[in-house]
Protein backbone atom coordinates (compact mmCIF):
# COMPACT_ATOMS: atom_id res chain seq x y z
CA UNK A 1 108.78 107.70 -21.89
CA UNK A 2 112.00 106.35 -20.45
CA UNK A 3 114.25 109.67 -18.88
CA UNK A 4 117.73 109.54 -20.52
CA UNK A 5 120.22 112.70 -19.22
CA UNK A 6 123.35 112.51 -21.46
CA UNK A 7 125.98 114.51 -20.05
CA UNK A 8 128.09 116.87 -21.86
CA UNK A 9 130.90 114.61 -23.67
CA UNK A 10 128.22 112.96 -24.44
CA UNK A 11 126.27 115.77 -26.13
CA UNK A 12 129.39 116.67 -27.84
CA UNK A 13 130.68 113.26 -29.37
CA UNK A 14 126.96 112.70 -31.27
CA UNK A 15 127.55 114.31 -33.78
CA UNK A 16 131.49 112.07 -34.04
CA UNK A 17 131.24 109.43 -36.51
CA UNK A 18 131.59 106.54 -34.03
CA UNK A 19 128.54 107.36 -32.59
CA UNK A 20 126.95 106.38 -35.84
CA UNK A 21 125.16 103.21 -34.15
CA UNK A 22 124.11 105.73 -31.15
CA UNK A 23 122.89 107.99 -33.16
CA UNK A 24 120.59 105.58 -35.38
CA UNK A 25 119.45 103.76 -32.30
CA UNK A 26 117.97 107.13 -30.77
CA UNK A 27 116.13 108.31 -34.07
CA UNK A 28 114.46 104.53 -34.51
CA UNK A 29 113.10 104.77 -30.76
CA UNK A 30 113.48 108.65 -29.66
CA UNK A 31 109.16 108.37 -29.20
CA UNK A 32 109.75 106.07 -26.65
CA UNK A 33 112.52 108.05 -24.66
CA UNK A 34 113.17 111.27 -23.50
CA UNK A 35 116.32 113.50 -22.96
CA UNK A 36 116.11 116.57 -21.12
CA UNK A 37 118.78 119.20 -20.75
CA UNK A 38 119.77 121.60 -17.92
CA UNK A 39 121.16 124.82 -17.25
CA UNK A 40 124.64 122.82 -16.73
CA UNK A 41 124.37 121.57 -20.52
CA UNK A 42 124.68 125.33 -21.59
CA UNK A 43 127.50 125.97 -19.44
CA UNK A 44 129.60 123.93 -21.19
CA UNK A 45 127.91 124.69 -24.72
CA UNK A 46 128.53 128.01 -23.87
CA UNK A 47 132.48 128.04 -23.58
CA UNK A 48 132.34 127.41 -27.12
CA UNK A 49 129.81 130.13 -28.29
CA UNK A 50 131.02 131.83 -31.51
CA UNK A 51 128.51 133.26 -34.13
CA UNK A 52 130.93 131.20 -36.96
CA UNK A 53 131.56 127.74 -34.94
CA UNK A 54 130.26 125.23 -37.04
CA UNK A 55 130.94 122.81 -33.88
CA UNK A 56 129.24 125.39 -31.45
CA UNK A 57 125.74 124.87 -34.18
CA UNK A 58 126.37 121.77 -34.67
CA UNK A 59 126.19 120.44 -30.79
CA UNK A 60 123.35 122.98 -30.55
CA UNK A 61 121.20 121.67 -33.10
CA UNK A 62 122.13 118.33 -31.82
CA UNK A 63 121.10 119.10 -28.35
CA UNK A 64 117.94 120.91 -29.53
CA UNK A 65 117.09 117.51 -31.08
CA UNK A 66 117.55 115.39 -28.49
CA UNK A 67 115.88 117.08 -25.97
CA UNK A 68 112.88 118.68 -27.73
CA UNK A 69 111.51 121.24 -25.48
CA UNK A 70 111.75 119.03 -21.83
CA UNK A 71 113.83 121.59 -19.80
CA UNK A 72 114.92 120.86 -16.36
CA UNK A 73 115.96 123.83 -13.61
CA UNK A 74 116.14 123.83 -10.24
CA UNK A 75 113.70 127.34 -9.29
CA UNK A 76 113.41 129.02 -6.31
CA UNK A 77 110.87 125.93 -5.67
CA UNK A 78 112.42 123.51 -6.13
CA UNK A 79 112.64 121.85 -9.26
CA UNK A 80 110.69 123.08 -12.44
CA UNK A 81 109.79 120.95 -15.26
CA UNK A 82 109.74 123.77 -18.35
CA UNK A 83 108.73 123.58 -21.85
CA UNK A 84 111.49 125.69 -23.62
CA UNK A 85 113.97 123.97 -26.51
CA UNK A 86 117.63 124.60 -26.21
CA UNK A 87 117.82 127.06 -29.35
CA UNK A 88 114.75 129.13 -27.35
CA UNK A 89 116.81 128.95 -24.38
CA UNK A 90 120.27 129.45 -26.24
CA UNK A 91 118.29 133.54 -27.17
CA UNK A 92 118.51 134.24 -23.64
CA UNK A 93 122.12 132.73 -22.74
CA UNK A 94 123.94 134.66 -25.44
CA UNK A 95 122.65 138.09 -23.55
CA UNK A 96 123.78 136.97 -20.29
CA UNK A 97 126.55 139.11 -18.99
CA UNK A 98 129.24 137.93 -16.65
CA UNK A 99 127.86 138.54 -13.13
CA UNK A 100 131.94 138.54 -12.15
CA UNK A 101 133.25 141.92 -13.40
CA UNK A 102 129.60 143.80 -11.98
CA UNK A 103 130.32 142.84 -8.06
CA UNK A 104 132.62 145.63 -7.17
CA UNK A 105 132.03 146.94 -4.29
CA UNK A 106 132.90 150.20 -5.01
CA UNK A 107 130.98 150.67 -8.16
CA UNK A 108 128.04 149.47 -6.51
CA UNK A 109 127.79 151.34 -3.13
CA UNK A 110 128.41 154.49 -6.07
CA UNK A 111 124.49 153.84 -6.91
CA UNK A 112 123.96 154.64 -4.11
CA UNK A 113 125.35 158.25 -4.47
CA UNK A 114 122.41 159.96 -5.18
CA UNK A 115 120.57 159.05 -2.30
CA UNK A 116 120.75 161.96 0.93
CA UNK A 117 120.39 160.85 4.00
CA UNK A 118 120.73 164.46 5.82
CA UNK A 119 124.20 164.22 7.10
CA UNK A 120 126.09 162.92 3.64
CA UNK A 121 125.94 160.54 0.87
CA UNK A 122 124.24 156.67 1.71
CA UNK A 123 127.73 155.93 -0.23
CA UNK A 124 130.16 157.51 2.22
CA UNK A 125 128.18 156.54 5.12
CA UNK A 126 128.11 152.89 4.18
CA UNK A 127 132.11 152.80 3.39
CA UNK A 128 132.90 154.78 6.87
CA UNK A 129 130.81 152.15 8.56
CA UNK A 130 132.59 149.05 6.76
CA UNK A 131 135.76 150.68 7.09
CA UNK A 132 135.15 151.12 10.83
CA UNK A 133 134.44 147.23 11.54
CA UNK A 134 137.60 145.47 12.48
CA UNK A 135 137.03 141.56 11.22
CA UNK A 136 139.74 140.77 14.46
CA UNK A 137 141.38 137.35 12.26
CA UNK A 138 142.59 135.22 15.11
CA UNK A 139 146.61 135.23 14.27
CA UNK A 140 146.64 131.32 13.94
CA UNK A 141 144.08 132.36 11.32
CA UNK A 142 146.19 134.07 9.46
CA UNK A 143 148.65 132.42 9.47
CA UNK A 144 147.11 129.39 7.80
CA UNK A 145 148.53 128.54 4.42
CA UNK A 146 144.60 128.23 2.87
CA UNK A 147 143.97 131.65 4.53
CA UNK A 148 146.45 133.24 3.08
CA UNK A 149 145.80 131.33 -0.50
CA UNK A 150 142.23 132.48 -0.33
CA UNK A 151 142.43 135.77 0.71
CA UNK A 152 146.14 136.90 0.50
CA UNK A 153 145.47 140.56 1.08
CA UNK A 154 143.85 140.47 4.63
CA UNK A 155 146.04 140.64 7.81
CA UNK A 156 145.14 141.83 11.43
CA UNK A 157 144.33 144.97 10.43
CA UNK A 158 141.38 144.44 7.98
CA UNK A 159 138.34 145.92 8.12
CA UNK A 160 135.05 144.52 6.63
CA UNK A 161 134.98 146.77 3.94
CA UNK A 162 138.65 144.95 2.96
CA UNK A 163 136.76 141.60 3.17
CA UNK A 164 134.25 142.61 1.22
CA UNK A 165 136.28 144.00 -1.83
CA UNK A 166 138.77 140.59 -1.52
CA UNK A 167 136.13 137.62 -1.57
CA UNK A 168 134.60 138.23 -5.02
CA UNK A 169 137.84 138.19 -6.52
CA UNK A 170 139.24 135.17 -4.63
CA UNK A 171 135.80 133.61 -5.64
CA UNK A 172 135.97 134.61 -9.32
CA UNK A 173 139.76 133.21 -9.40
CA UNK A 174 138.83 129.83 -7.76
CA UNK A 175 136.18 129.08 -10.20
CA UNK A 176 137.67 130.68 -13.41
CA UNK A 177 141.30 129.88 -12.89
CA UNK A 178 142.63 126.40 -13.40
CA UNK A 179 145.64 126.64 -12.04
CA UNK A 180 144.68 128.75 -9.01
CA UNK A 181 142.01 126.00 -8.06
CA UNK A 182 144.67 122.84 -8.39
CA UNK A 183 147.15 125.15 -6.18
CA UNK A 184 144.06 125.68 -3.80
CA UNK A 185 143.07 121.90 -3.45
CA UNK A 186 146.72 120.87 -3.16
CA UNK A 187 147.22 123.47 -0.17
CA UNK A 188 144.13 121.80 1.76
CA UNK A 189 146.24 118.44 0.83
CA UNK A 190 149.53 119.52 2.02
CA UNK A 191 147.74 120.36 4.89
CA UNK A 192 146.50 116.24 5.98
CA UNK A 193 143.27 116.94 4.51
CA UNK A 194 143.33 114.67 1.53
CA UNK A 195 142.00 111.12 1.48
CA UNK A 196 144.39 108.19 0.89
CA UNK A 197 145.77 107.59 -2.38
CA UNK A 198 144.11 104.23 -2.84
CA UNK A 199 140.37 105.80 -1.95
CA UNK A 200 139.83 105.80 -6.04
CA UNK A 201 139.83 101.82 -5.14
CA UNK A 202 137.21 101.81 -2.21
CA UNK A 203 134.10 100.31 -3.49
CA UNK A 204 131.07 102.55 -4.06
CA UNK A 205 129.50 101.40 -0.78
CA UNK A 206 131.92 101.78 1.29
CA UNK A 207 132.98 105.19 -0.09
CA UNK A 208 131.20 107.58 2.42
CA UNK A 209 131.67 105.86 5.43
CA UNK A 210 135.49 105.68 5.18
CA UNK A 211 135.45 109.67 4.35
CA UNK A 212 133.41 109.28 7.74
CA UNK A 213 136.18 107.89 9.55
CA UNK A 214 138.62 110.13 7.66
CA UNK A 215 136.84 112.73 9.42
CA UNK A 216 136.61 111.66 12.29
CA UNK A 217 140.46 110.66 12.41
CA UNK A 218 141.37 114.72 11.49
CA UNK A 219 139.31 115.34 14.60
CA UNK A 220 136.52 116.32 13.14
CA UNK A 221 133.32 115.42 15.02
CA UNK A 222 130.89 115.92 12.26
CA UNK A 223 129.88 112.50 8.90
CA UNK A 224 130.25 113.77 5.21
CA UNK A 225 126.76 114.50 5.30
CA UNK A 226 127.35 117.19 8.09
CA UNK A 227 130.16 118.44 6.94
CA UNK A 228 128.94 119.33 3.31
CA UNK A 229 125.63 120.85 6.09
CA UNK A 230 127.97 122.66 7.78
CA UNK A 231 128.60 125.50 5.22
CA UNK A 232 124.62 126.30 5.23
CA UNK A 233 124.78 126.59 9.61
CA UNK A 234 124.71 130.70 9.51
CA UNK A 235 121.50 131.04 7.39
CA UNK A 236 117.97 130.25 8.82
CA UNK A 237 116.69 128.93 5.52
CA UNK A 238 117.44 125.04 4.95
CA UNK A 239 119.91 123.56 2.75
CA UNK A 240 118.08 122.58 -0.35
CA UNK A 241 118.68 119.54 -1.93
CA UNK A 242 120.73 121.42 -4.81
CA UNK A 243 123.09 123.17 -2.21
CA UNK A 244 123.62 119.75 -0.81
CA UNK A 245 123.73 117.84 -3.55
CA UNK A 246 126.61 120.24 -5.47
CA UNK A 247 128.68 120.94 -2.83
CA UNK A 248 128.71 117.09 -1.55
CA UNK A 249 130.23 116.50 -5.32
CA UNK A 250 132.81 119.54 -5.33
CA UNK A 251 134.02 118.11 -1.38
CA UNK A 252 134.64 115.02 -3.06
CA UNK A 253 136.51 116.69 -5.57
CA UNK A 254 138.40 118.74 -2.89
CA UNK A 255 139.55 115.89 -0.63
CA UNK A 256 141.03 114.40 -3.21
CA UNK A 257 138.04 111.58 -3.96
CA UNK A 258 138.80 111.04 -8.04
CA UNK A 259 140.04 114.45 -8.16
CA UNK A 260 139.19 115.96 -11.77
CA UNK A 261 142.86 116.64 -13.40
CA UNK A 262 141.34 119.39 -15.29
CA UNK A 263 143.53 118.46 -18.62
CA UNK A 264 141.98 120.71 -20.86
CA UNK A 265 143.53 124.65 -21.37
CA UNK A 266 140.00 126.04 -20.95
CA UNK A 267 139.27 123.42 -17.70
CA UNK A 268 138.57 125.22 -14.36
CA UNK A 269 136.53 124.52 -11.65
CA UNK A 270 133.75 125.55 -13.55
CA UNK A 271 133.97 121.99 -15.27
CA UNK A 272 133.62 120.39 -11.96
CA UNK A 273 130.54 122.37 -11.26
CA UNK A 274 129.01 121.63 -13.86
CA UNK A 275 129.90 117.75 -13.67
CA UNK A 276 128.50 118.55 -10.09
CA UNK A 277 124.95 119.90 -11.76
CA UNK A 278 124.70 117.51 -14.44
CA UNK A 279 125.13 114.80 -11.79
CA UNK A 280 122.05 116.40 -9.95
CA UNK A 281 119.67 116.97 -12.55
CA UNK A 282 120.48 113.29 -14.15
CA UNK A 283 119.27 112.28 -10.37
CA UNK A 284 115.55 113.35 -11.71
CA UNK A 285 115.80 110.76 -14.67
CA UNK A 286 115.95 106.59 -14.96
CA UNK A 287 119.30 106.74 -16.58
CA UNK A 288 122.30 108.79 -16.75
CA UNK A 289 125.00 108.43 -19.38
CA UNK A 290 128.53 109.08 -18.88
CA UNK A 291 131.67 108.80 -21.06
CA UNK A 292 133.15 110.20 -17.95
CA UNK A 293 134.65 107.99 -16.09
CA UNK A 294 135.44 109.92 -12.49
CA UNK A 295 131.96 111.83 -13.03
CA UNK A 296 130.58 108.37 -13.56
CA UNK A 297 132.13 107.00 -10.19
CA UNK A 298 131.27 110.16 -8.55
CA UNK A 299 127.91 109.70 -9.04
CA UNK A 300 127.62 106.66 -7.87
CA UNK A 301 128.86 107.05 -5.08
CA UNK A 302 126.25 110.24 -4.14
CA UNK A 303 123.22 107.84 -5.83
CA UNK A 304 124.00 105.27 -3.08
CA UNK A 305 124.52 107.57 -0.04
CA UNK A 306 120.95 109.76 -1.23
CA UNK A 307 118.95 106.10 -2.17
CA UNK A 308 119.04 107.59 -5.69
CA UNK A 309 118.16 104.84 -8.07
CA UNK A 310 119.09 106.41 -11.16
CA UNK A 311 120.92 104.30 -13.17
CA UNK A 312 124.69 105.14 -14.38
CA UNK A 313 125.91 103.98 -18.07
CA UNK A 314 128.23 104.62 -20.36
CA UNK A 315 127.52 105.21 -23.91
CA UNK A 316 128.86 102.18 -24.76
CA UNK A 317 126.34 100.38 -22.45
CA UNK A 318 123.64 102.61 -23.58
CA UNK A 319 121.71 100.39 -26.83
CA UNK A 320 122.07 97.14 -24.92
CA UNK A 321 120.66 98.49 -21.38
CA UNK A 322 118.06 100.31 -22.78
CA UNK A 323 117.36 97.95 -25.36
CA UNK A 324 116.20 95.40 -22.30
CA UNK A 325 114.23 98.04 -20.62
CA UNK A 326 112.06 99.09 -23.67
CA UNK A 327 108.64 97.92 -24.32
CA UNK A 328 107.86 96.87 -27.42
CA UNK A 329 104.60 95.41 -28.00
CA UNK A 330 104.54 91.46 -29.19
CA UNK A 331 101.31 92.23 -31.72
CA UNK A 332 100.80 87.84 -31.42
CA UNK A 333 100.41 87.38 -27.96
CA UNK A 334 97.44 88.45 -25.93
CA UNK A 335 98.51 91.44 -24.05
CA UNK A 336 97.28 89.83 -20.57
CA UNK A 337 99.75 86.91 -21.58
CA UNK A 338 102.37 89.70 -22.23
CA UNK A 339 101.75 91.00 -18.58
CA UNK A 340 102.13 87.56 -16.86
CA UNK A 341 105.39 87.64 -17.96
CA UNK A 342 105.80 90.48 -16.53
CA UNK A 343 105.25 89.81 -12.70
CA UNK A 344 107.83 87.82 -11.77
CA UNK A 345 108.88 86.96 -7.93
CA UNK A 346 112.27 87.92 -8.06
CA UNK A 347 110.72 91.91 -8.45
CA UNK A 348 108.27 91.15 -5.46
CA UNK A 349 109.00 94.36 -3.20
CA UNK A 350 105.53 95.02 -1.00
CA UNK A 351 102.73 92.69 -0.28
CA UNK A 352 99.93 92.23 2.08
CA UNK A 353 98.18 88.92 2.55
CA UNK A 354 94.57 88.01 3.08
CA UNK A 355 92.82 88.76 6.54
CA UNK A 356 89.81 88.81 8.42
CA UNK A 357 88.05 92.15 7.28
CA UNK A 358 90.32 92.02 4.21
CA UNK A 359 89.44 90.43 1.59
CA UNK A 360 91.77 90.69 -1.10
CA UNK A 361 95.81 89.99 -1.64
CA UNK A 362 98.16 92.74 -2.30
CA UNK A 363 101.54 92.53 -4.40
CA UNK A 364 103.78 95.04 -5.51
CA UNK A 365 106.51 94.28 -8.21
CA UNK A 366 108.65 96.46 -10.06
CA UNK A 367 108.45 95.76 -14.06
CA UNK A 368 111.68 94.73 -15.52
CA UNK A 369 110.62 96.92 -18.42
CA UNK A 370 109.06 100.23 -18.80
CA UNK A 371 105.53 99.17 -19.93
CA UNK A 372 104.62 101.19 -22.73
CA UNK A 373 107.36 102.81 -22.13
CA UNK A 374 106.06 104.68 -19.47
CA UNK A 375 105.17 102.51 -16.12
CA UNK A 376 107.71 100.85 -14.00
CA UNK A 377 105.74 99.18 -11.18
CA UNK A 378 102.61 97.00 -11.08
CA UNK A 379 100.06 96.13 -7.96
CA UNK A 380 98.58 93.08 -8.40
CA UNK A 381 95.05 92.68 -6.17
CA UNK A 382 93.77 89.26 -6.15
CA UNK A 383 90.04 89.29 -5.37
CA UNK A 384 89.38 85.65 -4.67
CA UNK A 385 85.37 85.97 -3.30
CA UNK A 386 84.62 87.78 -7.00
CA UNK A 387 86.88 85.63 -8.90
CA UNK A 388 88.28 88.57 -9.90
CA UNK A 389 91.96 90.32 -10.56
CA UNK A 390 92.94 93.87 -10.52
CA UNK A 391 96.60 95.00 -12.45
CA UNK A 392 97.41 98.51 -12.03
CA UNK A 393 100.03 99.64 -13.60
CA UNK A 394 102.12 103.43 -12.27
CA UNK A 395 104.83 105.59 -13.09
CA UNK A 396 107.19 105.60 -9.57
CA UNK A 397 110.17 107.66 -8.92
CA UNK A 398 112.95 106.31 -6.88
CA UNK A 399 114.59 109.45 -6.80
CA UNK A 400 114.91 113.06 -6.76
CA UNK A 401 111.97 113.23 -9.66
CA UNK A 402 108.73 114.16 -8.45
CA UNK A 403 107.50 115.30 -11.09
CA UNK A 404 106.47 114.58 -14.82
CA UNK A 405 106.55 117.13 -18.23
CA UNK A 406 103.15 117.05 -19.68
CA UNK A 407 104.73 115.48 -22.68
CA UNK A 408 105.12 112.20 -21.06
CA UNK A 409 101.70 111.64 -19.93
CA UNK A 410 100.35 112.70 -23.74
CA UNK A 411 102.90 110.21 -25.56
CA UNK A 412 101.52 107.26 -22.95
CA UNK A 413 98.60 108.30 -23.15
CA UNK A 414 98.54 108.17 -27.04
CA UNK A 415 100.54 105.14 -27.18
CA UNK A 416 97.88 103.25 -24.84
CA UNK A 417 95.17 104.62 -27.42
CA UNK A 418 96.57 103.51 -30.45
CA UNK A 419 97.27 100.15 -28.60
CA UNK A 420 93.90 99.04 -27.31
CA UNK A 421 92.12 101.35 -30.38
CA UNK A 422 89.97 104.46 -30.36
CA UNK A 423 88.00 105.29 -33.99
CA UNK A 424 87.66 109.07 -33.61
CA UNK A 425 91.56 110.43 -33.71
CA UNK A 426 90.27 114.25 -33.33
CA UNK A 427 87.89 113.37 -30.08
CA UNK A 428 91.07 111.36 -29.02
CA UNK A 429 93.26 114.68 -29.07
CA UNK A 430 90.56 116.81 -27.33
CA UNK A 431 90.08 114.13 -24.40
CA UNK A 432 94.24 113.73 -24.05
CA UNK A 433 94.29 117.70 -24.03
CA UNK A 434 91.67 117.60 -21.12
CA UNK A 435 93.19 114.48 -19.02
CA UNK A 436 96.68 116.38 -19.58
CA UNK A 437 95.80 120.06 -19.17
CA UNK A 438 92.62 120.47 -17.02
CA UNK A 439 91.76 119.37 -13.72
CA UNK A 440 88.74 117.87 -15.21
CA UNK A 441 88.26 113.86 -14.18
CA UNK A 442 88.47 112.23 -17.54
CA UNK A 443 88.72 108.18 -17.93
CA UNK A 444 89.86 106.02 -21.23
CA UNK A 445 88.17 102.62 -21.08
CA UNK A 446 88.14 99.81 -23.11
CA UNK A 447 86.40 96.46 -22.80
CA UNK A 448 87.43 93.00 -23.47
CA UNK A 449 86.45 89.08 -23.30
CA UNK A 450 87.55 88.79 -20.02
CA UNK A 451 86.77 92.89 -18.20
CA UNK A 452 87.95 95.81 -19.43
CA UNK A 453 90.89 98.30 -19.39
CA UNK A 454 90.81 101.85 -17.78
CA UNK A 455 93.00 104.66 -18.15
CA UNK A 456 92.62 107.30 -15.54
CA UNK A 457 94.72 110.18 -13.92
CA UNK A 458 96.30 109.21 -10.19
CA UNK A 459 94.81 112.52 -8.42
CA UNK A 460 97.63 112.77 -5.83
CA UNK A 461 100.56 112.52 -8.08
CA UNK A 462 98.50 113.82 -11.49
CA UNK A 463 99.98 111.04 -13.53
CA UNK A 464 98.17 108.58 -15.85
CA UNK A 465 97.84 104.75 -14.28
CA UNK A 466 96.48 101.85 -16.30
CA UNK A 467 94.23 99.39 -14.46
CA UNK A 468 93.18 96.00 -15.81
CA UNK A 469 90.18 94.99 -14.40
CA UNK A 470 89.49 90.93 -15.39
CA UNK A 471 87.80 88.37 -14.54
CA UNK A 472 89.34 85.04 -13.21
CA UNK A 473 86.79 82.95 -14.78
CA UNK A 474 87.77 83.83 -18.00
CA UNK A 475 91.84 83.38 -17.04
CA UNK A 476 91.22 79.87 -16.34
């Protein structure tokens, strides 16, 4: 299945009636693609959660359509390919509380309250000891215009336990206030550190090497990449690629790279966080489609610096680009004749010529299509002495995806079946079921006039390649 991530203007123009053509486009070829959804897709659904919004249901069912059950979250692992529809996952969202108004310091340390450690209360004891611990701001510190914007209430004589009861608040301001955050990111620009009016005209390439030398010029010694690193330094754990890849986005956003104007009442920085997310998890899929524009160019930009080779549309692009990549089967041409067609020089990108000891040639192209809707790059193994070929065609990411939802690997796998023909349709289901679901080694094959076709389970990666195996006799 080709990976589509819509993002959320997207989502919520489907359901507009000049998306009519979109819309009938998707249902005529939705078993060929796939559209998962994120955590980010139910913040924004989730601004507009009301038990009697018919728009709320609406974009709900819509979403729950689209993406079926293929959930994508970044876990304390790393990234988890789930099984869960948006209306299952929509149960849990509506209980969630807002994490914002439960970090008070004081309420919390009260918990503590019951505890005796001998001497007094674990509450009292923790308080006197925060209270105690000067945070000593350096007075050029505080006297910083960003200081004082992001934590107005501390001066020279703070203590930690001040700190601590002022940075959830500044935090839950920054991200929930619009206002607040456009006042915060034009303080950092009032003070030199915004990039030149024209940047929004740099081209993508050249985008994060000129914030480079913007950095460097401010006297920073440090590239984008380090900078956006540099937040992470006190911890001993790593950055992950999430933490990178979100705050990268929101620096752009802060240093004024297509700075979101935020022209909606309910905007905030929340918006740009979750353009920031949606960005991230679209970097696990072939295509991402944006109607907008600055996320769009945002993207890009973070695509080219990572070697991301998810491709950005918009929705008015999306029919015709897809359209080219899909695969749909020419029923009066042989399908070895179909594959010819396929290999083509221009999409050479490895190969490895005949030598002594080796006996066969090696090429590696990248399909122009998704073949069956499913592979994207062939090896071609030319066997010369046995007059013999080998085709083997794999599923390849080119970026952040490592990973596939078991979905994908049944629908190919099906797809293949129907294609090339197998009698019994219940033993079919039992032996996808196995090659899907159990570590079991379990093979498709099929033969032909000229060798035979095998469909078999990569065991490093777990996903399904198809091999042609033909003779060059019979080519000819």
């Amino acid at each position: 299945m080709i990976r589509i991530y819509f993002d959320w203007n997207v989502i919520s123009n489907y359901k507009r009636e000049d998306f009519l053509d979109f819309r009938s486009f998707i249902e005529l070829h939705k078993d060929y693609l796939q559209f998962p959804y994120s955590p980010a897709h139910f913040s924004d659904l989730m601004k507009s959660y009301k038990p009697d919004n018919p728009y709320f249901n609406e974009d709900l069912n819509n979403l729950d359509f689209l993406a079926e059950r293929h959930f994508l979250r970044w876990g304390k692992n790393g990234m988890e390919f789930l099984f869960c529809s948006p209306k299952e996952y929509f149960e849990i969202e509506k209980e969630r509380e807002d994490l914002f108004p439960l970090i008070n310091m004081e309420e919390i340390i009260k918990d503590l309250d019951e505890i005796d450690v001998g001497n007094g209360k674990i509450e009292t004891l923790f308080k006197e000891i925060f209270e105690s611990l000067p945070i000593n701001l350096p007075n050029k510190v505080e006297k910083e215009e960003t200081f004082k914007k992001m934590l107005p209430y501390l001066n020279e004589n703070s203590t930690v336990w001040d700190l601590m009861n002022n940075i959830f608040p500044f935090a839950k301001k920054l991200l929930q206030d619009k206002e607040y955050y456009k006042d915060f990111r034009k303080t950092i620009a009032d003070n030199g550190f915004k990039l030149d009016p024209n940047s929004g005209n740099w081209e993508i390439d050249d985008v994060i090497n000129n914030i480079d030398a913007f950095l460097h010029e401010r006297g920073l010694n440090l590239t984008f990449s380090e900078y956006v690193k540099s937040s992470f330094e006190h911890r001993k754990e790593p950055i992950t690629k999430y933490e990178y890849y979100t705050n990268a986005y929101l620096m752009l956003d802060m240093i004024g790279y297509k700075s979101d104007k935020l022209p909606k009442p309910t905007d905030n920085m929340q918006n740009i966080h979750n353009d920031a997310e949606h960005s991230f998890y679209a970097a696990h899929c072939d295509f991402f489609v944006v109607a907008d524009k600055k996320l769009r160019v945002k993207a890009k930009v973070l695509y080219h610096q990572l070697n991301i080779q998810t491709i950005v549309i918009s929705p008015e692009d999306f029919i015709g680009t897809i359209k080219e990549k899909m695969h749909i089967q020419n029923l009066d041409q042989h399908f070895l004749n179909a594959v010819f067609t396929l290999i083509k020089s221009e999409n050479l990108i490895e190969s490895y010529a005949k030598s002594e000891g080796n006996e066969v040639e090696i090429f590696a192209f990248k399909l122009p299509i998704f073949y069956f809707n499913f592979f994207n790059f062939v090896v071609y193994e030319d066997y010369p002495e046995h007059e013999g070929v080998i085709i083997t065609f794999k599923r390849a990411f080119k970026n952040f995806s490592r990973g596939i939802f078991f979905t994908e690997s049944e629908r190919v796998i099906n797809r293949v079946s129907k294609f090339f023909g197998y009698e019994n349709e219940e033993d079919l289901t039992l032996k996808i079921k196995k090659f899907v679901y159990s570590d079991e080694k379990v093979d498709f094959i099929w033969k032909f006039e000229a060798g035979f076709v095998k469909l078999e389970r990569d065991e490093e990666t777990k996903r399904p390649i198809l091999v042609y195996i033909v003779s060059s006799k019979q080519l000819i």
